[in-house]
Structures are given as structure tokens and as C-alpha cells.
PDB file of N, CA and C in Angstrom:
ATOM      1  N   UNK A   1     -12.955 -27.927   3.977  1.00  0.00           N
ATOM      2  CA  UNK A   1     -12.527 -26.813   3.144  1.00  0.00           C
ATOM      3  C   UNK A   1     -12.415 -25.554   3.999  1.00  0.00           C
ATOM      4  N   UNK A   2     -11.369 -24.638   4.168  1.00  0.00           N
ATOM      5  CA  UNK A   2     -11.113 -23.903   4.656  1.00  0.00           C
ATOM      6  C   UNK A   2     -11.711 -22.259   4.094  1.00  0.00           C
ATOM      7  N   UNK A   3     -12.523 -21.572   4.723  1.00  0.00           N
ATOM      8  CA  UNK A   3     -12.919 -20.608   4.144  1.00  0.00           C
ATOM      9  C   UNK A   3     -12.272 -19.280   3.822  1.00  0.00           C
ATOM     10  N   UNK A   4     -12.019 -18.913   2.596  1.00  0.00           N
ATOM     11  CA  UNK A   4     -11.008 -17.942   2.061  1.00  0.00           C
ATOM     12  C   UNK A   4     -11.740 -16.651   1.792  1.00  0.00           C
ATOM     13  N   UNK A   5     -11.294 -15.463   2.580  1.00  0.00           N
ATOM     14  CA  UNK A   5     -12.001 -14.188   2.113  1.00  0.00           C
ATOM     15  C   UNK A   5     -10.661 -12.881   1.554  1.00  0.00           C
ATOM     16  N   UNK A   6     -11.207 -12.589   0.219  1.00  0.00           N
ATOM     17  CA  UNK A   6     -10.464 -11.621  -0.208  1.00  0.00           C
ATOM     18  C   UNK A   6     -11.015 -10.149   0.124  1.00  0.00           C
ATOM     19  N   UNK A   7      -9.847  -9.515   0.485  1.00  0.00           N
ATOM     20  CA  UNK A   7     -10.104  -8.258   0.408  1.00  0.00           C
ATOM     21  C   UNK A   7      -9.559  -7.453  -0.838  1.00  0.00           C
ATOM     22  N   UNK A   8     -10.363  -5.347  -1.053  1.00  0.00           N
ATOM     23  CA  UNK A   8      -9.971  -5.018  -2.284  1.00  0.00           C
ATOM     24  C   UNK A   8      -9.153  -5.740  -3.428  1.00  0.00           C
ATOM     25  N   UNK A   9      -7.506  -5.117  -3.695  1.00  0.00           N
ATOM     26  CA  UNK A   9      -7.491  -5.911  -5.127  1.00  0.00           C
ATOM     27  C   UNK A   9      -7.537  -7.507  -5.433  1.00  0.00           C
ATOM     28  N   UNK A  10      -7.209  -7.867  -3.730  1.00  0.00           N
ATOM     29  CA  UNK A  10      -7.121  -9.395  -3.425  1.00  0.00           C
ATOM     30  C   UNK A  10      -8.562 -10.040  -4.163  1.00  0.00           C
ATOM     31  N   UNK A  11      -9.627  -9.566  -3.870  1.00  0.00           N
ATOM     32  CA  UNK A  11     -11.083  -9.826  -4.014  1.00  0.00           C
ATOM     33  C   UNK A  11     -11.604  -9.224  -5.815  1.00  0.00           C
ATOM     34  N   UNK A  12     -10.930  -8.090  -6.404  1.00  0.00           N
ATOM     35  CA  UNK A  12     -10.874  -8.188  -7.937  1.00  0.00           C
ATOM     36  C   UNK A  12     -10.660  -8.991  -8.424  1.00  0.00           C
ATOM     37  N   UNK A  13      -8.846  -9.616  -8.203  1.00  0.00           N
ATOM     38  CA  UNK A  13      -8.332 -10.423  -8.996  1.00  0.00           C
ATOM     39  C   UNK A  13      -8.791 -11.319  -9.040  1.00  0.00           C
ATOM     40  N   UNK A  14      -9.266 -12.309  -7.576  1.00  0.00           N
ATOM     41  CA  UNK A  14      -9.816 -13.033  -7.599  1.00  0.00           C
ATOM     42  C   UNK A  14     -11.479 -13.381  -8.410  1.00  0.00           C
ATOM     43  N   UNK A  15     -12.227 -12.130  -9.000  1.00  0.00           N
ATOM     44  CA  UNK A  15     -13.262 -12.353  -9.179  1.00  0.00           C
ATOM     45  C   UNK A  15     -14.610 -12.602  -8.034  1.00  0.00           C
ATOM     46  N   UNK A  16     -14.044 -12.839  -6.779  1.00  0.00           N
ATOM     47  CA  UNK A  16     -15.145 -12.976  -5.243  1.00  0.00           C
ATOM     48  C   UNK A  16     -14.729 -12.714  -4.210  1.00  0.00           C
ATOM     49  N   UNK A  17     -15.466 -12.037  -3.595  1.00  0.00           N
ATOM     50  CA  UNK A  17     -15.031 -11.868  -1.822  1.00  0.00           C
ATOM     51  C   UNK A  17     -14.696 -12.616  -1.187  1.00  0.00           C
ATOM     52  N   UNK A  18     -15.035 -13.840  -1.730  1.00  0.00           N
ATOM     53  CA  UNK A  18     -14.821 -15.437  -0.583  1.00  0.00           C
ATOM     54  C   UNK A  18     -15.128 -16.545  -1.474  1.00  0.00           C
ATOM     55  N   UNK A  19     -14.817 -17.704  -0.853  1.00  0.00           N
ATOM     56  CA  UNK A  19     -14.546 -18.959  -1.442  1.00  0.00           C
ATOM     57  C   UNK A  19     -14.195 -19.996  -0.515  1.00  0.00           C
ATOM     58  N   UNK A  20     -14.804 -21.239  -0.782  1.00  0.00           N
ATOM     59  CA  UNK A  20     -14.192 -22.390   0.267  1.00  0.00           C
ATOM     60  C   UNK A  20     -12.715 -23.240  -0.597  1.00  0.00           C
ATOM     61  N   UNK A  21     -12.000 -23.295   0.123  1.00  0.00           N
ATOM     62  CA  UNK A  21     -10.837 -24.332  -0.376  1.00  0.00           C
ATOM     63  C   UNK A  21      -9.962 -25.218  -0.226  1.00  0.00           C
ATOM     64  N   UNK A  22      -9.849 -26.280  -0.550  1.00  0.00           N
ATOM     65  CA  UNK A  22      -9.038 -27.187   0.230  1.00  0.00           C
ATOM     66  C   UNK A  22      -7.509 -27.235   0.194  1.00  0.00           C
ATOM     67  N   UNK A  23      -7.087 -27.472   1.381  1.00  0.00           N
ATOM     68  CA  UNK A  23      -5.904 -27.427   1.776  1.00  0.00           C
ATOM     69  C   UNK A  23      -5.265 -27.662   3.107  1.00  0.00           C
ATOM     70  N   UNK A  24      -4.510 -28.190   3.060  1.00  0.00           N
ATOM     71  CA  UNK A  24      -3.550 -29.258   4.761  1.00  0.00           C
ATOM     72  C   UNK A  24      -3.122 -27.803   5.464  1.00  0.00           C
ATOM     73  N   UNK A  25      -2.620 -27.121   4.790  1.00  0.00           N
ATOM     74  CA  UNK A  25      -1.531 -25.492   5.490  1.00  0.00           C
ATOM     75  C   UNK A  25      -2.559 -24.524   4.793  1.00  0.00           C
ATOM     76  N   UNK A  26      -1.905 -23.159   4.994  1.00  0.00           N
ATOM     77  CA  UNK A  26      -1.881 -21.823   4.482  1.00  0.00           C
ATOM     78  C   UNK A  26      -1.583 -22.015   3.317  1.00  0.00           C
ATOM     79  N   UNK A  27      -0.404 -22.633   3.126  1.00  0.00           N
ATOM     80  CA  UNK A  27       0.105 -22.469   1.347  1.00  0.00           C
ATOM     81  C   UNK A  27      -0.515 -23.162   0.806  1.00  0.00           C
ATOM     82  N   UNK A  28      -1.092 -24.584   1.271  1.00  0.00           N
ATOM     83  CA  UNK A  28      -1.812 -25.331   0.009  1.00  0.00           C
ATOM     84  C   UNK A  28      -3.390 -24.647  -0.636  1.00  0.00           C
ATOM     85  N   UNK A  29      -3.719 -23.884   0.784  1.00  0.00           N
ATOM     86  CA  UNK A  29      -4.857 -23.069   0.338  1.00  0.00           C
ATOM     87  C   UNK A  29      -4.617 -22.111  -0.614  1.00  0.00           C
ATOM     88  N   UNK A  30      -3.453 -21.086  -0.257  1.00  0.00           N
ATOM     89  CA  UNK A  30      -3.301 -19.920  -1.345  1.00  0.00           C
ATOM     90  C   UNK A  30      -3.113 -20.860  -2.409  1.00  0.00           C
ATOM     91  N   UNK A  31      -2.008 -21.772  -3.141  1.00  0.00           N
ATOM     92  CA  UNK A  31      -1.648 -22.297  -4.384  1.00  0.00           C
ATOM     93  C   UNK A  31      -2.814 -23.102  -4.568  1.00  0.00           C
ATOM     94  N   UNK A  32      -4.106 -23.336  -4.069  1.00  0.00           N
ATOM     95  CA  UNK A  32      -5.750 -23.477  -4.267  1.00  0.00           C
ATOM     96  C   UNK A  32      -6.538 -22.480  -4.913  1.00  0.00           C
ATOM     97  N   UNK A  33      -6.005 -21.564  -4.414  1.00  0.00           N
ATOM     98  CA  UNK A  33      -6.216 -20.108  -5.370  1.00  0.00           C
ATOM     99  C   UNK A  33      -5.827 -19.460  -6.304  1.00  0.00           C
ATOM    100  N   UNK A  34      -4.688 -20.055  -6.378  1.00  0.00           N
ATOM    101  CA  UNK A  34      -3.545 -19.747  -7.439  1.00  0.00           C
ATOM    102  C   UNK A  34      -3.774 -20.291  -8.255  1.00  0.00           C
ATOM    103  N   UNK A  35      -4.180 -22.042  -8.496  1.00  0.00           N
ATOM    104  CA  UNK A  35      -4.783 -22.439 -10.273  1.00  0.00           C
ATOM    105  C   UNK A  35      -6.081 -22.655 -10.282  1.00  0.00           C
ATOM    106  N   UNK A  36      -6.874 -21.763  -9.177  1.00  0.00           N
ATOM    107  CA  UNK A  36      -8.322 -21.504  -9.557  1.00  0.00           C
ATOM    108  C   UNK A  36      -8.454 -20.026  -9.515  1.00  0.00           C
ATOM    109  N   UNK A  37      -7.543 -19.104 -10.275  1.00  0.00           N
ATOM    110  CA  UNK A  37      -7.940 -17.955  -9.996  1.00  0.00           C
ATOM    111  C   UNK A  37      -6.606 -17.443 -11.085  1.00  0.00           C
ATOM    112  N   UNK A  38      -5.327 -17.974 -11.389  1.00  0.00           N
ATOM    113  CA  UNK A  38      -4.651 -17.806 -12.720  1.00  0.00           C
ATOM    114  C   UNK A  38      -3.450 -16.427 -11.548  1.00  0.00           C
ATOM    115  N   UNK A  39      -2.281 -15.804 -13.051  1.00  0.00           N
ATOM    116  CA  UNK A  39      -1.610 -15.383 -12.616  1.00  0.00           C
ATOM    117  C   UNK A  39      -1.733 -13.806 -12.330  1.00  0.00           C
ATOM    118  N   UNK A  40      -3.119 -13.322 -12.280  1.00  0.00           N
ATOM    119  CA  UNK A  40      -3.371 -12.120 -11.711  1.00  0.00           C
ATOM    120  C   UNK A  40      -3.628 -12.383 -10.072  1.00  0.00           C
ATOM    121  N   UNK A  41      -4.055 -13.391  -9.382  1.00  0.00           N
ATOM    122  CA  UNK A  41      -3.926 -13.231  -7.975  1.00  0.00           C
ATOM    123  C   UNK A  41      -2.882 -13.572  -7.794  1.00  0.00           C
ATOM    124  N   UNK A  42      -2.200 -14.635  -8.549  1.00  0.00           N
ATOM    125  CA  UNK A  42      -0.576 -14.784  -7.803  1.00  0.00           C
ATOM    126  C   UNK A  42      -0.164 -13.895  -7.639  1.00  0.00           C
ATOM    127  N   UNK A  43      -0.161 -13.063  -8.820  1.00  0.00           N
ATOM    128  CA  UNK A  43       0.870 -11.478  -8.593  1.00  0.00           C
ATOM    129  C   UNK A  43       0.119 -10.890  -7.414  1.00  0.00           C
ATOM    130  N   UNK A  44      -1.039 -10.465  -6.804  1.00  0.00           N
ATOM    131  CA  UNK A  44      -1.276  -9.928  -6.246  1.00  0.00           C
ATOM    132  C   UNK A  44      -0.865 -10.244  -4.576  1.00  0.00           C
ATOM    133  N   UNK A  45      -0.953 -11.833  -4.572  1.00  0.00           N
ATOM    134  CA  UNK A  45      -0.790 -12.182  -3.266  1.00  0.00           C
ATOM    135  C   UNK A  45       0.607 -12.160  -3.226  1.00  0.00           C
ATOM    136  N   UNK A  46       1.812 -11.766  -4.089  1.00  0.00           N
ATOM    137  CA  UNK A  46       2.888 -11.429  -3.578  1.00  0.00           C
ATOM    138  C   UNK A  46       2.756 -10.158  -2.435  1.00  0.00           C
ATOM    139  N   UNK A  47       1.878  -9.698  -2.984  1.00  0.00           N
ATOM    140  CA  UNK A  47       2.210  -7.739  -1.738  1.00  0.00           C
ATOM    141  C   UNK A  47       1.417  -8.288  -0.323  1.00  0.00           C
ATOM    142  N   UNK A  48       0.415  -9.302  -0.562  1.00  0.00           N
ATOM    143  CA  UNK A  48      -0.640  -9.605   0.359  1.00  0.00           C
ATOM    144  C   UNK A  48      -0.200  -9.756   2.093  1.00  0.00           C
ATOM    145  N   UNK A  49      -0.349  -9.515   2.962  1.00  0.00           N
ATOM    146  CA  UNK A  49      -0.685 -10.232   4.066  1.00  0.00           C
ATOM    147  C   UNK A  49      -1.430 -11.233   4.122  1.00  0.00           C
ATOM    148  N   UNK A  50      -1.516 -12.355   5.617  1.00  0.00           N
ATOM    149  CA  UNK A  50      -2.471 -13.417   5.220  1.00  0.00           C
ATOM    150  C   UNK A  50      -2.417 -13.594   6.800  1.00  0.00           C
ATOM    151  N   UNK A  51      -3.724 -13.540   7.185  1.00  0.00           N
ATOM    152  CA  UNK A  51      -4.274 -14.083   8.685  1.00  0.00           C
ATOM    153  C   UNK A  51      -5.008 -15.162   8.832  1.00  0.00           C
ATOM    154  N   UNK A  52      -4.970 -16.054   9.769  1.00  0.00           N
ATOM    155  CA  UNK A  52      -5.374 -17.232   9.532  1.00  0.00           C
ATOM    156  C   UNK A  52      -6.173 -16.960  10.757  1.00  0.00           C
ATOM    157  N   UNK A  53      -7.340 -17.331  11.091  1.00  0.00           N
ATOM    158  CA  UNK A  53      -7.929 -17.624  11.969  1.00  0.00           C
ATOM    159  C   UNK A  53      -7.401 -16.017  13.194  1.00  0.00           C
ATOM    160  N   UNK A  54      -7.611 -14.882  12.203  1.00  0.00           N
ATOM    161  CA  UNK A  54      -7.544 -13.719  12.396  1.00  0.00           C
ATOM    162  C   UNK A  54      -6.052 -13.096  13.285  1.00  0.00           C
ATOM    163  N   UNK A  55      -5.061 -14.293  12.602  1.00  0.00           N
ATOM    164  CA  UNK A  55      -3.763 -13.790  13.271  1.00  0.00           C
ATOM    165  C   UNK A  55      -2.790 -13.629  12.006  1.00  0.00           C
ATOM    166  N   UNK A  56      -1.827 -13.253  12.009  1.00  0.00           N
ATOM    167  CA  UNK A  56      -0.945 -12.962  11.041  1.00  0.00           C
ATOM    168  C   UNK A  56       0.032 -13.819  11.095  1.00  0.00           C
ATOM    169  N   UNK A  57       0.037 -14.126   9.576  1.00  0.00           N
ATOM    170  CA  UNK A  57       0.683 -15.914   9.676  1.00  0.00           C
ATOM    171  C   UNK A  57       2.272 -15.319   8.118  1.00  0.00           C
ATOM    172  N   UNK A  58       3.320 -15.711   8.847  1.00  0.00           N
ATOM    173  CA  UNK A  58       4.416 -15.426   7.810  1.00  0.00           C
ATOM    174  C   UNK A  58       4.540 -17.209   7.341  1.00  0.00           C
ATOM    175  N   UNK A  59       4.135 -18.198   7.687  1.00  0.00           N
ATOM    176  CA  UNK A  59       4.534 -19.258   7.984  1.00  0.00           C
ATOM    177  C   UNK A  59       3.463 -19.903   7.477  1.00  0.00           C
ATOM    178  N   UNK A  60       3.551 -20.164   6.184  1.00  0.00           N
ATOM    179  CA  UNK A  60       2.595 -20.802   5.202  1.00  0.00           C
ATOM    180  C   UNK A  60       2.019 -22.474   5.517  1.00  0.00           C
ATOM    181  N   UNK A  61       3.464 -22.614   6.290  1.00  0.00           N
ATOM    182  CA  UNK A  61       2.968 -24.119   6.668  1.00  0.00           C
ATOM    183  C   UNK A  61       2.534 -24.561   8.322  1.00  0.00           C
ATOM    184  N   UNK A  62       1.752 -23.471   8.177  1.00  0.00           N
ATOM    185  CA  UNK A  62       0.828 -23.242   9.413  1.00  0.00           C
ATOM    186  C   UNK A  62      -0.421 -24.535   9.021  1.00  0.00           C
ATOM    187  N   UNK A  63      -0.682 -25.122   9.614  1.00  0.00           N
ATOM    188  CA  UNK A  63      -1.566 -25.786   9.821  1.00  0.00           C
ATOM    189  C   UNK A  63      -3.310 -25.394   9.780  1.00  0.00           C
ATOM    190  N   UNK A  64      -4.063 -26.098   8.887  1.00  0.00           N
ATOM    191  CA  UNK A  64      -5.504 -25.980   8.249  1.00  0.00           C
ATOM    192  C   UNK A  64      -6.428 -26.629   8.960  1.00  0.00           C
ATOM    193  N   UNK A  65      -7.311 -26.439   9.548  1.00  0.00           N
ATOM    194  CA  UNK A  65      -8.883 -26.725   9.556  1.00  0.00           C
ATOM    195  C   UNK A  65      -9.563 -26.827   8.593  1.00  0.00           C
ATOM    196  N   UNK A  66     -10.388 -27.965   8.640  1.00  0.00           N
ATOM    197  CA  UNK A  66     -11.911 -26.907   7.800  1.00  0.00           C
ATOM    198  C   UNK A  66     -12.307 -26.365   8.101  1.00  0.00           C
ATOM    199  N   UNK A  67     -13.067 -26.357   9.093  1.00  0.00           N
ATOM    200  CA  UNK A  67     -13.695 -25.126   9.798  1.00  0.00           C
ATOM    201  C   UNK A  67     -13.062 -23.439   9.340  1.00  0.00           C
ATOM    202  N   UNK A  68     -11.716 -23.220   9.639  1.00  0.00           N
ATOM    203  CA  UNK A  68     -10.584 -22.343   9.735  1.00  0.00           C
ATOM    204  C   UNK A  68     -10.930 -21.164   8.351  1.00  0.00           C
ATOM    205  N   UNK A  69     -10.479 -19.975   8.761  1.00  0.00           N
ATOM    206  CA  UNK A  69     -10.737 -18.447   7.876  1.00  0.00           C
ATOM    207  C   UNK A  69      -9.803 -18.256   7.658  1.00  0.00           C
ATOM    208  N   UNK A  70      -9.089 -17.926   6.335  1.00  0.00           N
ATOM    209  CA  UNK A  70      -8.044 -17.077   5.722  1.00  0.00           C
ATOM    210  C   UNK A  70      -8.462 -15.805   5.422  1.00  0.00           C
ATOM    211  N   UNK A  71      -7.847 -15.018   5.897  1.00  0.00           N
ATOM    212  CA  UNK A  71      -7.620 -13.561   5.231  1.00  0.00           C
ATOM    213  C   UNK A  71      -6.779 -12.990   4.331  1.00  0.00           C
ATOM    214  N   UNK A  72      -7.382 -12.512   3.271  1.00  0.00           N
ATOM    215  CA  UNK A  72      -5.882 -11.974   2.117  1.00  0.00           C
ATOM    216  C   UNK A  72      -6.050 -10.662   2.137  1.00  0.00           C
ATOM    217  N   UNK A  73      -5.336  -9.894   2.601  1.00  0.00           N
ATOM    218  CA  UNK A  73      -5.010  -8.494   2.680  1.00  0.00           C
ATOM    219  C   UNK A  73      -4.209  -7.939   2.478  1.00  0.00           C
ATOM    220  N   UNK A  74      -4.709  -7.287   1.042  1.00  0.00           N
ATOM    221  CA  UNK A  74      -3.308  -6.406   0.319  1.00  0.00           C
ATOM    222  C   UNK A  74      -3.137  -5.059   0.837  1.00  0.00           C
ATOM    223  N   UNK A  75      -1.878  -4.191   0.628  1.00  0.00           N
ATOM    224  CA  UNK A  75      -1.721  -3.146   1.246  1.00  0.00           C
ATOM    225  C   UNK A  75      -2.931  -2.515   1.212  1.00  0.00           C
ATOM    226  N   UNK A  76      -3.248  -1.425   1.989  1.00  0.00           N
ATOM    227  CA  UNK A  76      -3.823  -0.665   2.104  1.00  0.00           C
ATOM    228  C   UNK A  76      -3.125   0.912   2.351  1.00  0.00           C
ATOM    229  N   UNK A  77      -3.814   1.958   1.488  1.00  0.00           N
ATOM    230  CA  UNK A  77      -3.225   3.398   1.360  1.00  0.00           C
ATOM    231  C   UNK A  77      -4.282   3.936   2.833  1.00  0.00           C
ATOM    232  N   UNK A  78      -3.350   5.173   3.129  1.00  0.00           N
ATOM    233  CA  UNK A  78      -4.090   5.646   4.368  1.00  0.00           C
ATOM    234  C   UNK A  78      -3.200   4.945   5.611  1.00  0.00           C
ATOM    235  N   UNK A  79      -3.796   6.205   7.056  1.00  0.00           N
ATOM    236  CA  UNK A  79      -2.847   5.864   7.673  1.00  0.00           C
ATOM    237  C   UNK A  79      -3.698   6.094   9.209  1.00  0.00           C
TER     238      UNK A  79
END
């Protein structure tokens, strides 16, 4: 299971800062989150960034560990 940490609204919607979840890629993890967490994080992880193993991943079908850290990071104000 791949370990998932939300940040601000990422981490509201979701209800927790973190979570373990299974999944082969990036995307099977987020859509892991997506019907354990309903359509307030979907909407949210539209604005999101997502780092995988603390790099910035556009490419959902990036390849999973268990071991492996997701980051969900929604915009941030400030500069």
C-alpha cells in the first residue's frame, strides 16, 4: 500500500492528513481516494499537484511501490 499524504484543502476534503492505499500507478491510488473519500476530493484533486516519491508527476501512470509517498498539493496563496 502506497502511503498517501494530504495537504490543506486536499487533507479537509479528505477528512485525514494521510492514509495507506492500494494501487499499481499514481492514478489507481488517487481513484483509491476517490471512492474512499466521495466527490468532494475528486473536485479538489482537479486543482491538485501530485509528487510521488517527492517529484512532480503529470503522468498518472507512473509506476507504484508500496513502500512509495504520494503528495496531494493543492494551490497554495502567497508567494
Amino acid at each position: 500500500m502506497a502511503r498517501v499524504r494530504y495537504f490543506a484543502s486536499a487533507a479537509e476534503a479528505a477528512g485525514t492528513d494521510e492514509e495507506q492505499l492500494d494501487g499499481a500507478s499514481v492514478g489507481e491510488v488517487l481513484a483509491a481516494a476517490e471512492r474512499a473519500h466521495g466527490d468532494r476530493l475528486a473536485e479538489v484533486l482537479t486543482r491538485c499537484s501530485v509528487l510521488h516519491e517527492g517529484r512532480y508527476v503529470d503522468d498518472h501512470g507512473a509506476l507504484v511501490q508500496a513502500s512509495d509517498t504520494i503528495d496531494v498539493l493543492p494551490p497554495f496563496a502567497g508567494g
